[in-house]
C-alpha atoms as a PDB file:
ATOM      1  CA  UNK A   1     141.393  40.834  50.659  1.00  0.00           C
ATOM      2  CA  UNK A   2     138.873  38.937  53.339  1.00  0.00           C
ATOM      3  CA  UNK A   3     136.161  42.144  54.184  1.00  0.00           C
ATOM      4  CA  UNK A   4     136.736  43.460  57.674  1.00  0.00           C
ATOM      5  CA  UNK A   5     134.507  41.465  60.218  1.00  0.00           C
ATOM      6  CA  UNK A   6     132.731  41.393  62.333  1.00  0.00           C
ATOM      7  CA  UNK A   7     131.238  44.817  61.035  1.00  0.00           C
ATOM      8  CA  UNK A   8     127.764  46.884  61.438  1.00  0.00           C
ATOM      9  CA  UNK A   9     125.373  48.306  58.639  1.00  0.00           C
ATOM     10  CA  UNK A  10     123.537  51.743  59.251  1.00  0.00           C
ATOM     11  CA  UNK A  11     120.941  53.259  57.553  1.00  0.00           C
ATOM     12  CA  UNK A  12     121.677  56.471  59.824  1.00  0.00           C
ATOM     13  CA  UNK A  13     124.820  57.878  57.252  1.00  0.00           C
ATOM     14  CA  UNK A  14     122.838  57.911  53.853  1.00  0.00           C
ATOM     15  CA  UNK A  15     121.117  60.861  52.612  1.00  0.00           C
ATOM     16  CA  UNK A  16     117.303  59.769  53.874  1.00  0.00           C
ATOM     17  CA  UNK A  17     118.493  59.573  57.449  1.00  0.00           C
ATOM     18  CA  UNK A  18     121.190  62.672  57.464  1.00  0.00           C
ATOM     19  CA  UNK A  19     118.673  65.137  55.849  1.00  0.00           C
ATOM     20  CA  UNK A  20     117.002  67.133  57.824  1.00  0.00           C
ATOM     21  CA  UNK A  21     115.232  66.719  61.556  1.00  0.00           C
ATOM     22  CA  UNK A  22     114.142  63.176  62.732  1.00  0.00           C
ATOM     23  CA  UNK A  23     110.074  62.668  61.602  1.00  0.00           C
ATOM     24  CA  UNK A  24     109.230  62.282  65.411  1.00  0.00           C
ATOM     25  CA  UNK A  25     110.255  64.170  68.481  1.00  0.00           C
ATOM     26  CA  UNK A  26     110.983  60.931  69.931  1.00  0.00           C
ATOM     27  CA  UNK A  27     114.008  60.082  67.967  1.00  0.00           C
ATOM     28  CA  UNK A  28     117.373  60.562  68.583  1.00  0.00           C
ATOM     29  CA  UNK A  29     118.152  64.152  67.508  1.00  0.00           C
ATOM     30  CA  UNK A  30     121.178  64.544  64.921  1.00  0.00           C
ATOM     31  CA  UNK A  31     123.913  65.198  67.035  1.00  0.00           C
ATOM     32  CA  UNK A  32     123.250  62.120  69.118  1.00  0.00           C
ATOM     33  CA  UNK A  33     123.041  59.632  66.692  1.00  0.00           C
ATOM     34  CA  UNK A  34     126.307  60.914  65.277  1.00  0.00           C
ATOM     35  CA  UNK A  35     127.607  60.868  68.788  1.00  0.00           C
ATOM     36  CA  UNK A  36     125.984  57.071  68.695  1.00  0.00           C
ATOM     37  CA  UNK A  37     127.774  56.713  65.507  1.00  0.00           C
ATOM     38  CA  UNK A  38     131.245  57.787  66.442  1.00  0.00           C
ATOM     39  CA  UNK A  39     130.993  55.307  69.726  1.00  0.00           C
ATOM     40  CA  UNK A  40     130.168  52.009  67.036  1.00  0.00           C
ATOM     41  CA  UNK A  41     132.797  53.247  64.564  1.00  0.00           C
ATOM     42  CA  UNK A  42     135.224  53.287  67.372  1.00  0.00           C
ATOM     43  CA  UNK A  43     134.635  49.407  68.024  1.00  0.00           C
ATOM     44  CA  UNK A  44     133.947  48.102  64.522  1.00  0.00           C
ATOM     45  CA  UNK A  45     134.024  49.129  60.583  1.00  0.00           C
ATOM     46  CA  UNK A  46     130.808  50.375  59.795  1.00  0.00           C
ATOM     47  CA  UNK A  47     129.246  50.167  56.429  1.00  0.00           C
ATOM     48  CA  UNK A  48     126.457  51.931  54.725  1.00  0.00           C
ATOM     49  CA  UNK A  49     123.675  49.917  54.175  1.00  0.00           C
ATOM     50  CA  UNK A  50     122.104  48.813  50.513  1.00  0.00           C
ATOM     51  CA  UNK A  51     119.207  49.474  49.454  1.00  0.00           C
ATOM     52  CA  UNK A  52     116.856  46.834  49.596  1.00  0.00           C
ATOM     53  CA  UNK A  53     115.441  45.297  46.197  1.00  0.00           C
ATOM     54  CA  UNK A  54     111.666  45.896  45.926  1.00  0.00           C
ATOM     55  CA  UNK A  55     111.550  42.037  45.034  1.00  0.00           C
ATOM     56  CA  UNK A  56     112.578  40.763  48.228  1.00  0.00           C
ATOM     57  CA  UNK A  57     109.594  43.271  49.762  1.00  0.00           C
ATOM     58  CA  UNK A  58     107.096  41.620  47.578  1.00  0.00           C
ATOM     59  CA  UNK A  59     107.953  38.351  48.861  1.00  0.00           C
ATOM     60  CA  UNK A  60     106.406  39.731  52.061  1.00  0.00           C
ATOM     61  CA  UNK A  61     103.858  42.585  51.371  1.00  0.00           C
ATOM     62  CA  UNK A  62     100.945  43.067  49.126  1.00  0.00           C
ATOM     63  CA  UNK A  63     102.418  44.369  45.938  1.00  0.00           C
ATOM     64  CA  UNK A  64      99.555  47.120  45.469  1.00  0.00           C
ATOM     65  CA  UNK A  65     100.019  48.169  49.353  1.00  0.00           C
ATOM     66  CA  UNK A  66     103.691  48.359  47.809  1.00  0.00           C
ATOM     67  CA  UNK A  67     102.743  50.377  45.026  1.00  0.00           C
ATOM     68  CA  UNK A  68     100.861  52.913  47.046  1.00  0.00           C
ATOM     69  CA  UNK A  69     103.632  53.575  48.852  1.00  0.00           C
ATOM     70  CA  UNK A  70     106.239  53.998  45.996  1.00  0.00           C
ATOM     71  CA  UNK A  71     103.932  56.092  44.444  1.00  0.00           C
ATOM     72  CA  UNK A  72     102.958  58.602  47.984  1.00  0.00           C
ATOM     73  CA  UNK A  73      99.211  57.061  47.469  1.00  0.00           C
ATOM     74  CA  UNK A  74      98.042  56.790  50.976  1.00  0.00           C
ATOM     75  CA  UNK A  75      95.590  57.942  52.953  1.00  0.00           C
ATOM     76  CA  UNK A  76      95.959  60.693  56.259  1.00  0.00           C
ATOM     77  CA  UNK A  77      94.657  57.192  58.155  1.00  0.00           C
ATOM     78  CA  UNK A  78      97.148  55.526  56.911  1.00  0.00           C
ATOM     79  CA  UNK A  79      99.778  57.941  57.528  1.00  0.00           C
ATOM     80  CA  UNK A  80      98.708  58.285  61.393  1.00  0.00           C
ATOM     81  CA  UNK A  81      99.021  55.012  61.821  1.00  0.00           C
ATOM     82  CA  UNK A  82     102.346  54.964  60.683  1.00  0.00           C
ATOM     83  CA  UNK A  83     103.386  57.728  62.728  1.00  0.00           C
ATOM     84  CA  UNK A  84     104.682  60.616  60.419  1.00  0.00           C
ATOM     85  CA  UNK A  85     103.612  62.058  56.898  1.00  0.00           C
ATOM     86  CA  UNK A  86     104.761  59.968  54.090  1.00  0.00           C
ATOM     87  CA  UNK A  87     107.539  61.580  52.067  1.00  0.00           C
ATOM     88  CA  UNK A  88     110.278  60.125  49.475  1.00  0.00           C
ATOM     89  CA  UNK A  89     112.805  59.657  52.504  1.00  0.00           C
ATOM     90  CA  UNK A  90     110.288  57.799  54.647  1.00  0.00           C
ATOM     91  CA  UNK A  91     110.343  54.677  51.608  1.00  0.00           C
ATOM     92  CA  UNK A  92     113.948  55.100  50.873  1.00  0.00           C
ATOM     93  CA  UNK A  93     114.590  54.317  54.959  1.00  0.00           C
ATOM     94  CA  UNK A  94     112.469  51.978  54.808  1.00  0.00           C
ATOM     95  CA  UNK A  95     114.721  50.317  52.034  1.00  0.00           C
ATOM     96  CA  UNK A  96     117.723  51.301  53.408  1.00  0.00           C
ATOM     97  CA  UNK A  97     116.908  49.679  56.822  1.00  0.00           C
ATOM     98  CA  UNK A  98     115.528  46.467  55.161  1.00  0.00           C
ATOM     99  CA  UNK A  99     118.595  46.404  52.861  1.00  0.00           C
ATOM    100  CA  UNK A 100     121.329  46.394  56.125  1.00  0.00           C
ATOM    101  CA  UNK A 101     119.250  43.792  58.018  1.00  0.00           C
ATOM    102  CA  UNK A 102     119.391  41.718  54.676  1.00  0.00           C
ATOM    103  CA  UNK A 103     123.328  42.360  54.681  1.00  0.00           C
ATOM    104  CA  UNK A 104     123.676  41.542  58.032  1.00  0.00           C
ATOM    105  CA  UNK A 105     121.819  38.429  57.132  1.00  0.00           C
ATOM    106  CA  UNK A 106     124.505  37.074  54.552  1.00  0.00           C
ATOM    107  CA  UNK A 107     126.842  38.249  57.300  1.00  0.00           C
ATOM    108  CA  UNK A 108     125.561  35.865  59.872  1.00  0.00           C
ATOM    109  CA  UNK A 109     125.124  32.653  57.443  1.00  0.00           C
ATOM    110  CA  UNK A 110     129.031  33.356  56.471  1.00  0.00           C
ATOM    111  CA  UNK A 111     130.612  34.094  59.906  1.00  0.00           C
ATOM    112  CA  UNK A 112     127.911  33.577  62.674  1.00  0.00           C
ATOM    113  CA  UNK A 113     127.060  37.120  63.848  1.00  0.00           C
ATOM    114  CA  UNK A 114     125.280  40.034  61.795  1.00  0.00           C
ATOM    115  CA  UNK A 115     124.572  43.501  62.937  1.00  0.00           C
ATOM    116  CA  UNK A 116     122.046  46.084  62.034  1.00  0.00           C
ATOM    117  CA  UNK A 117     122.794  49.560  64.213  1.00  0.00           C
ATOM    118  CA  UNK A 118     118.846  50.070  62.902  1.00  0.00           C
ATOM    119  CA  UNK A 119     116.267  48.106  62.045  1.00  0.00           C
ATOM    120  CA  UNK A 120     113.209  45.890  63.577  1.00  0.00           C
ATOM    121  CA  UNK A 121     110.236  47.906  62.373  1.00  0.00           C
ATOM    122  CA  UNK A 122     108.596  44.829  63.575  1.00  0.00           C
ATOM    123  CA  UNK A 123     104.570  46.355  63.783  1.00  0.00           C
ATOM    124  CA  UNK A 124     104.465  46.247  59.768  1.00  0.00           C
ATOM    125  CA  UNK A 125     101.756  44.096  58.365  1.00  0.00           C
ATOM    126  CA  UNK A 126     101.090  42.513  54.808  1.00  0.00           C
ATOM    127  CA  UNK A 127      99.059  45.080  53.693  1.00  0.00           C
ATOM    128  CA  UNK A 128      99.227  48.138  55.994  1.00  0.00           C
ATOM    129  CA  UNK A 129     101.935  50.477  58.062  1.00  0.00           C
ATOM    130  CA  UNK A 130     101.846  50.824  61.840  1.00  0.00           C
ATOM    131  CA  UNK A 131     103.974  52.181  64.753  1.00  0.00           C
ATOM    132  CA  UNK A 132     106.747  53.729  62.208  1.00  0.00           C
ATOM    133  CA  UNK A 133     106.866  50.573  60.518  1.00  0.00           C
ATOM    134  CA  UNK A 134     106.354  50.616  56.540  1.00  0.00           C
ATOM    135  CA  UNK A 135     108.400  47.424  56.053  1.00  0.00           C
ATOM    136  CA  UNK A 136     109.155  44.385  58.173  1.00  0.00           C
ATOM    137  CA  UNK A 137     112.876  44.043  58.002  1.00  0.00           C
ATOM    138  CA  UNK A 138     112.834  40.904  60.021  1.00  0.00           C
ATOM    139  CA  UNK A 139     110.672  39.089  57.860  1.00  0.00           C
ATOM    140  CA  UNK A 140     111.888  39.987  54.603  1.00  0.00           C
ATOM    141  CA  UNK A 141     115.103  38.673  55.575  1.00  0.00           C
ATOM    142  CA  UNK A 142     113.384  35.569  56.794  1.00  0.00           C
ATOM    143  CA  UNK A 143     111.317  34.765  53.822  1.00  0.00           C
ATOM    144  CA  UNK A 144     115.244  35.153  52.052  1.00  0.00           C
ATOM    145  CA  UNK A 145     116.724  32.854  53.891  1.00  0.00           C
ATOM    146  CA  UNK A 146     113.378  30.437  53.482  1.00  0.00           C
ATOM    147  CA  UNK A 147     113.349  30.761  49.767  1.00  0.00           C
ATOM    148  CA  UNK A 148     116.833  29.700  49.475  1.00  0.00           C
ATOM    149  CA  UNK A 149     117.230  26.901  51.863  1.00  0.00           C
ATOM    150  CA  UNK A 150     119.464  28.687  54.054  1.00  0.00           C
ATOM    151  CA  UNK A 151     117.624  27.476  57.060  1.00  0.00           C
ATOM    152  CA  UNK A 152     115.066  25.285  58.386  1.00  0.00           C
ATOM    153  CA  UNK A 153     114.056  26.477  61.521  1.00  0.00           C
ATOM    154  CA  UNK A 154     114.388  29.998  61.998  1.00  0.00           C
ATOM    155  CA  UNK A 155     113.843  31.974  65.558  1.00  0.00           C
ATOM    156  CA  UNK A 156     113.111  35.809  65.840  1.00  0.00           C
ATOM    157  CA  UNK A 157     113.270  36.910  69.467  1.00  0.00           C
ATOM    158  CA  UNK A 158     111.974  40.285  70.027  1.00  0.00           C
ATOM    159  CA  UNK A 159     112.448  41.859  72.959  1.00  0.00           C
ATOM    160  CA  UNK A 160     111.517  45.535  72.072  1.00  0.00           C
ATOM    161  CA  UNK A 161     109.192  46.649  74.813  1.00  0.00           C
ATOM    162  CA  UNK A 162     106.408  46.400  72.331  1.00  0.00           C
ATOM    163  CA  UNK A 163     105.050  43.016  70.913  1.00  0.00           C
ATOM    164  CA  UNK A 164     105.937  42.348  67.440  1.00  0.00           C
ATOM    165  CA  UNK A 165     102.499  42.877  66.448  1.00  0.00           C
ATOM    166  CA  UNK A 166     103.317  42.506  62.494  1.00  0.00           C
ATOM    167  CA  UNK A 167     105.679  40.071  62.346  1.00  0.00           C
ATOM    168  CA  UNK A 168     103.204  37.510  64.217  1.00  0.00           C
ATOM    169  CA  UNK A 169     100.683  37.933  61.636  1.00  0.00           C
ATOM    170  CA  UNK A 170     102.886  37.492  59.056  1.00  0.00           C
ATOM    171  CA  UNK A 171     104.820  34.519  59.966  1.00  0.00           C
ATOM    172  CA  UNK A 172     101.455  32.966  61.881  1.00  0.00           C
ATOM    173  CA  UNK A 173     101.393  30.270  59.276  1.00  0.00           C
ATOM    174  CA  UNK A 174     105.068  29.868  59.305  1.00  0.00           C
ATOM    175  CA  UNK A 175     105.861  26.466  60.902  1.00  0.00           C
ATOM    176  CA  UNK A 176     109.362  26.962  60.627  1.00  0.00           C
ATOM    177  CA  UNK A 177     109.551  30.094  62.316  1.00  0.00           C
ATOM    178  CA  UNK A 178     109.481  30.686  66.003  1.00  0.00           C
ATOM    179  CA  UNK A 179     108.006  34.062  67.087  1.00  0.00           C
ATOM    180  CA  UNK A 180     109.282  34.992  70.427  1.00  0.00           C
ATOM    181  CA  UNK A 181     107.842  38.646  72.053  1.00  0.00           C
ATOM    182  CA  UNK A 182     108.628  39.645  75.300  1.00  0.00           C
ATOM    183  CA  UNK A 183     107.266  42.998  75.917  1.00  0.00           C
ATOM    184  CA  UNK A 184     105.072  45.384  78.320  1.00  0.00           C
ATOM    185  CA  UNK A 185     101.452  44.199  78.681  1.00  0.00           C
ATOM    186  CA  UNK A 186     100.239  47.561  78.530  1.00  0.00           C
ATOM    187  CA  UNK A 187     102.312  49.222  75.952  1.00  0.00           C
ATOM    188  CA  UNK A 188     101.394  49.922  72.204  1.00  0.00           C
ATOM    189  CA  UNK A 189     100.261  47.798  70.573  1.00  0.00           C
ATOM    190  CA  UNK A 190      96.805  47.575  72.299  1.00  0.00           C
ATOM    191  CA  UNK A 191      95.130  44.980  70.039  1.00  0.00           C
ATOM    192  CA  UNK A 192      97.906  42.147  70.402  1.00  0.00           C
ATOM    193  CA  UNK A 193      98.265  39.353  67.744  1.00  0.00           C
ATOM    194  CA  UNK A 194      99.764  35.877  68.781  1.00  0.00           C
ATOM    195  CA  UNK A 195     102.931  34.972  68.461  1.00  0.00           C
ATOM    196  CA  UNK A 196     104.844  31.851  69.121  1.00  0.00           C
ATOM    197  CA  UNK A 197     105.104  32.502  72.478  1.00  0.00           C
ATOM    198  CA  UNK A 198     103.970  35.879  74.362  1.00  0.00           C
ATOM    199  CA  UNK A 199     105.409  37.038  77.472  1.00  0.00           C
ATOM    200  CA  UNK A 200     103.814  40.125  78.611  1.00  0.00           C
ATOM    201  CA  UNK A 201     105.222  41.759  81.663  1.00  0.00           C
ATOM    202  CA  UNK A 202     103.235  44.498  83.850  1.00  0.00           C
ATOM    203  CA  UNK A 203     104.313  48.283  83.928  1.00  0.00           C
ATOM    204  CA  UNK A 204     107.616  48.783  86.310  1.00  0.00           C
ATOM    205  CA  UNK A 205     109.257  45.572  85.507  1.00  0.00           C
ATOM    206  CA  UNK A 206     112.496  45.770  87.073  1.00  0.00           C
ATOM    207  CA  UNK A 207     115.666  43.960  85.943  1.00  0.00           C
ATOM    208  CA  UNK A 208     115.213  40.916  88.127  1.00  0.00           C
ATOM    209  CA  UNK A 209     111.598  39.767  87.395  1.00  0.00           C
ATOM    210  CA  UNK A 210     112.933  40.576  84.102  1.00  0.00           C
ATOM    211  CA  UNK A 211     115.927  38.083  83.282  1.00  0.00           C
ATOM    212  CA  UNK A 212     113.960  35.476  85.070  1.00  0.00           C
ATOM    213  CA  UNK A 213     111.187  35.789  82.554  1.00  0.00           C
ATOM    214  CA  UNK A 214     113.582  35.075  80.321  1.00  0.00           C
ATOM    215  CA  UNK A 215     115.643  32.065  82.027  1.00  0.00           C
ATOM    216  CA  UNK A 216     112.746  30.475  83.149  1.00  0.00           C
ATOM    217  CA  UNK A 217     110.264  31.042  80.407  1.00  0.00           C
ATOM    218  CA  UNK A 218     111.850  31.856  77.348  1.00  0.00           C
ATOM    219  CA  UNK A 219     115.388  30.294  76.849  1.00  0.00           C
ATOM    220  CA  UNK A 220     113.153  26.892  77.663  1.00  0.00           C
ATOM    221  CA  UNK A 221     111.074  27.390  74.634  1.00  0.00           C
ATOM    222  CA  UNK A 222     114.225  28.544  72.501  1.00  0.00           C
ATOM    223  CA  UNK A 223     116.072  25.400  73.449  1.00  0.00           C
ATOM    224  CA  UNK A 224     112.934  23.441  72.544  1.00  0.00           C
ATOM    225  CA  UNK A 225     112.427  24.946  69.201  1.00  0.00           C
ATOM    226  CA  UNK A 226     116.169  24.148  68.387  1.00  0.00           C
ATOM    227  CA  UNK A 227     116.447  26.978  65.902  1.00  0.00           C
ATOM    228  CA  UNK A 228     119.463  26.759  63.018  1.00  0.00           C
ATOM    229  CA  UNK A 229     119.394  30.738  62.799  1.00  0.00           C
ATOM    230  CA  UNK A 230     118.044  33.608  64.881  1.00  0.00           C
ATOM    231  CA  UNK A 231     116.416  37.036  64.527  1.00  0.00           C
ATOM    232  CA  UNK A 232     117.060  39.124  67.676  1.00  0.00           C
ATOM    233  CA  UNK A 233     115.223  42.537  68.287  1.00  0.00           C
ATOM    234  CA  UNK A 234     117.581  44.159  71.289  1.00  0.00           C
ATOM    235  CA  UNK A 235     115.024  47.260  72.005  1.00  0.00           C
ATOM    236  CA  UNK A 236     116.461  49.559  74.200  1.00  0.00           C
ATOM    237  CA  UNK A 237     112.571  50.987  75.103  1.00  0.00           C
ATOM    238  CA  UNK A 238     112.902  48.196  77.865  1.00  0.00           C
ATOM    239  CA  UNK A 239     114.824  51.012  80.099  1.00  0.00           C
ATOM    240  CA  UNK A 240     113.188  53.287  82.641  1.00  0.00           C
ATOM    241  CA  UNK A 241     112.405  56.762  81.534  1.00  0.00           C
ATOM    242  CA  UNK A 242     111.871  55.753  78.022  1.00  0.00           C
ATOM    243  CA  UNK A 243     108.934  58.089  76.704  1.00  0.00           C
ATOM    244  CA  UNK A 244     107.061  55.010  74.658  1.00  0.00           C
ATOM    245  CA  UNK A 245     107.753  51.958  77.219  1.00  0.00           C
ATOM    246  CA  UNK A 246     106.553  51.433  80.534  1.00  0.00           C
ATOM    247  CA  UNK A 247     109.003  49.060  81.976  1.00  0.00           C
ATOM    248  CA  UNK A 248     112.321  49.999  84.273  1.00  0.00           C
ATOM    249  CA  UNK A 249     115.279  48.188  83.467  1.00  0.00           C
ATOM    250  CA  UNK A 250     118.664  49.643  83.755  1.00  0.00           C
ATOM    251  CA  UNK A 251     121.480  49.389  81.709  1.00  0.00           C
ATOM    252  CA  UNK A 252     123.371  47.249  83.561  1.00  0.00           C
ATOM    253  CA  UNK A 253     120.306  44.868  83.637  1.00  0.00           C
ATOM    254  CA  UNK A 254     119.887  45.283  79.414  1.00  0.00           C
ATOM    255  CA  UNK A 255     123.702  44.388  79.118  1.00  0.00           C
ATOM    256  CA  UNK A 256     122.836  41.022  81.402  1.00  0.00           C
ATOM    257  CA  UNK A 257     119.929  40.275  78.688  1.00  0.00           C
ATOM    258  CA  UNK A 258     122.294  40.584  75.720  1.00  0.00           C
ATOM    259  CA  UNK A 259     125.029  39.346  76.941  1.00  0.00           C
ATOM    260  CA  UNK A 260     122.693  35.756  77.833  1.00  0.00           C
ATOM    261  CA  UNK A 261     121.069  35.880  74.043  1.00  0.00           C
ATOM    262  CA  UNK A 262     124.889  36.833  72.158  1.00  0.00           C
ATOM    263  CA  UNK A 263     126.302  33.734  74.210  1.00  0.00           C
ATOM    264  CA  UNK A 264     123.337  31.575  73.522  1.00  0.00           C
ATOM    265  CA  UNK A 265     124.055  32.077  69.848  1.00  0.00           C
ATOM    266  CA  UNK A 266     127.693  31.815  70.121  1.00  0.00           C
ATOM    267  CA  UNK A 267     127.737  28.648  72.565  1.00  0.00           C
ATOM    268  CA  UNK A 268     125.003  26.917  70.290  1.00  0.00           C
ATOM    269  CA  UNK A 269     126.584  27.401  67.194  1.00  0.00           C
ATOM    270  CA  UNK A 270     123.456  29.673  65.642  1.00  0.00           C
ATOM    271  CA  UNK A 271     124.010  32.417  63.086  1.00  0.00           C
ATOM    272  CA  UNK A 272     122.422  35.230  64.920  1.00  0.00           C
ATOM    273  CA  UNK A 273     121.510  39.075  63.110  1.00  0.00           C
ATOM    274  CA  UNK A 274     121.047  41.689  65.907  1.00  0.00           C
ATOM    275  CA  UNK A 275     118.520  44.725  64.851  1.00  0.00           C
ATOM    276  CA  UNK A 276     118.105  47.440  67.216  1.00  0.00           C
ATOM    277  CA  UNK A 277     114.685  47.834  67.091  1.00  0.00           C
ATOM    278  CA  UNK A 278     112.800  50.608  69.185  1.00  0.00           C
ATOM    279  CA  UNK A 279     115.284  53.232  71.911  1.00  0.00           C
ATOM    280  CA  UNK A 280     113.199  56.481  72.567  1.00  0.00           C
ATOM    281  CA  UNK A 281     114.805  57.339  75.993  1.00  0.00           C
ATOM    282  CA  UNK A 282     114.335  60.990  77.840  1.00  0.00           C
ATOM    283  CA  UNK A 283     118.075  60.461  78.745  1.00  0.00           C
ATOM    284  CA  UNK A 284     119.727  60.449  75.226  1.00  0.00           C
ATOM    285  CA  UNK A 285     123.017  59.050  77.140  1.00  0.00           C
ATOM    286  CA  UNK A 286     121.822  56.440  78.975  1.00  0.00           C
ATOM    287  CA  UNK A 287     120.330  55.401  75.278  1.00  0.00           C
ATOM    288  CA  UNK A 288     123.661  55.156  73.809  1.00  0.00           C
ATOM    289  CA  UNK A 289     125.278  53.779  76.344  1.00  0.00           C
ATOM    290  CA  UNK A 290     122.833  50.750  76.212  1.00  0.00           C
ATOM    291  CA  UNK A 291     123.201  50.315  72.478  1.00  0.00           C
ATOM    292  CA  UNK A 292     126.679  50.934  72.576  1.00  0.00           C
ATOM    293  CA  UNK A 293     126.573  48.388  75.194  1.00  0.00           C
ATOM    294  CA  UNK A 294     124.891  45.575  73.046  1.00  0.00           C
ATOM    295  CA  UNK A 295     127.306  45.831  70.476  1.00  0.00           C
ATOM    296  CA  UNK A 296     129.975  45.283  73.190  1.00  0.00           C
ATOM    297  CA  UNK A 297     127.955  41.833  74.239  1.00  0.00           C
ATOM    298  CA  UNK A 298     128.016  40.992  70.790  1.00  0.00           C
ATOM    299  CA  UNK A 299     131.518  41.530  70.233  1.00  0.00           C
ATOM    300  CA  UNK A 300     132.800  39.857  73.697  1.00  0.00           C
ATOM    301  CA  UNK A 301     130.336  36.593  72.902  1.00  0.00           C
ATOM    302  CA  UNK A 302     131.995  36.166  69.262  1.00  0.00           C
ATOM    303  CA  UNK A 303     135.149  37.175  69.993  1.00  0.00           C
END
């Protein structure tokens, strides 16, 4: 029997996620992200996600940075920059996260669409941990599909409110991927790599300015680059009131965005994984209403 598609992969039902209080006040508190849960389950089969081979983090990340970590080895520095005290579930969600983007990888390259209801810790670098990023998801499953000639031209389009400070560095030498950040000039992170293309919007940005940034500036460049499979980061920390991101969209005006990327993908014929990336919202409904709301693009663009 075929396995039931299309379908998500969460981190959020294994042990490392359901034990005990989120790491940082910011996070979705328990009872929401069950609430979050029960709204996906309701519109797909969701399936817990594997946990992620340390091999396929090597081909990525310094293996003694990787050892440190295994090991709880690091410094209070290096903790703080991360964002919370290392502990054993901090690596294992790290793994688990990795391991459902890399699922919904294989997904996409056999039926066009994969989903990740977690995922995009997009600020992890080579060597070090930043902005509650220990692994970068994205890239890992990049540097798969690389290795085994999966694709040749390979686009990750991150619109998280903040740039995708780690995954610029790391693919900086990476002609055949196309690094795509749209995010809030003035938002975390402060020292800004480059990527492929940056498009940095002042604090406020409304829906309007918004979606043109995109139409006008982006999709361009995407059409350009002519990509045979896509990476795309749909942060919810683009909507006003959320307590790390300074811009002001609405829901309605999120839904627009993903909606335009899900039937780019599915117009174009591009196998497309969709990681959730960063949602830290004062208004936990309005935060699953938006994610609930980009699985719904996804589902009415590759219906």
């Amino acid at each position: 029997m075929a396995p039931p598609f299309p379908r998500a992969w969460t981190a959020f039902r294994r042990a490392a996620y359901a034990a005990g209080p989120p790491p940082r006040r910011q996070f979705l508190p328990r009872e929401f992200v069950e609430q979050l849960l029960a709204g996906a389950g309701a519109r797909l089969p969701l399936l817990d996600a594997p946990r992620l081979d340390w091999a396929h983090a090597e081909r990525v990340h310094d293996a003694a940075y990787l050892a440190r970590w295994r090991q709880g080895e690091v410094t209070r520095a290096e903790e703080r920059a991360l964002g919370f005290p290392w502990n054993e579930a901090v690596v294992e969600r790290g793994l688990l996260s990795s391991g459902a983007t890399l699922a919904a990888t294989r997904d996409a390259l056999a039926r066009g669409l994969g989903l990740n209801l977690g995922g995009g810790t997009h600020h992890a670098y080579r060597d070090r941990a930043e902005g509650f990023s220990f692994l970068n998801d994205v890239v890992i499953s990049t540097r798969w599909l690389l290795d085994h000639g999966h694709a040749r031209c390979i686009l990750i389009l991150d619109l998280d409110v903040h740039q995708g400070n780690g995954t610029a560095a790391l693919l900086a030498h990476e002609a055949r991927a196309f690094t795509v950040s749209v995010h809030g000039a003035n938002n975390y992170p402060f020292q800004k790599e480059r990527s492929g293309l940056d498009v940095a919007l002042p604090d406020g940005t409304g829906d309007e300015a918004y979606l043109a940034a995109l139409d006008e500036v982006v999709m361009p460049a995407v059409h350009a680059f002519r990509p045979d499979f896509a990476f795309y980061l749909a942060g919810a920390d683009v909507l006003e009131g959320d307590q790390l991101g300074r811009l002001a969209l609405t829901p309605a005006g999120v839904r627009e965005r993903d909606d335009g990327v899900f039937r780019w993908a599915a117009q174009s014929g591009t196998p497309l994984v969709t990681v959730m990336a960063g949602g830290y919202n004062r208004d936990p409904q309005k935060l699953i209403e938006t994610r609930l709301g980009t699985l719904d693009a996804a589902l009415a663009a590759f219906a």
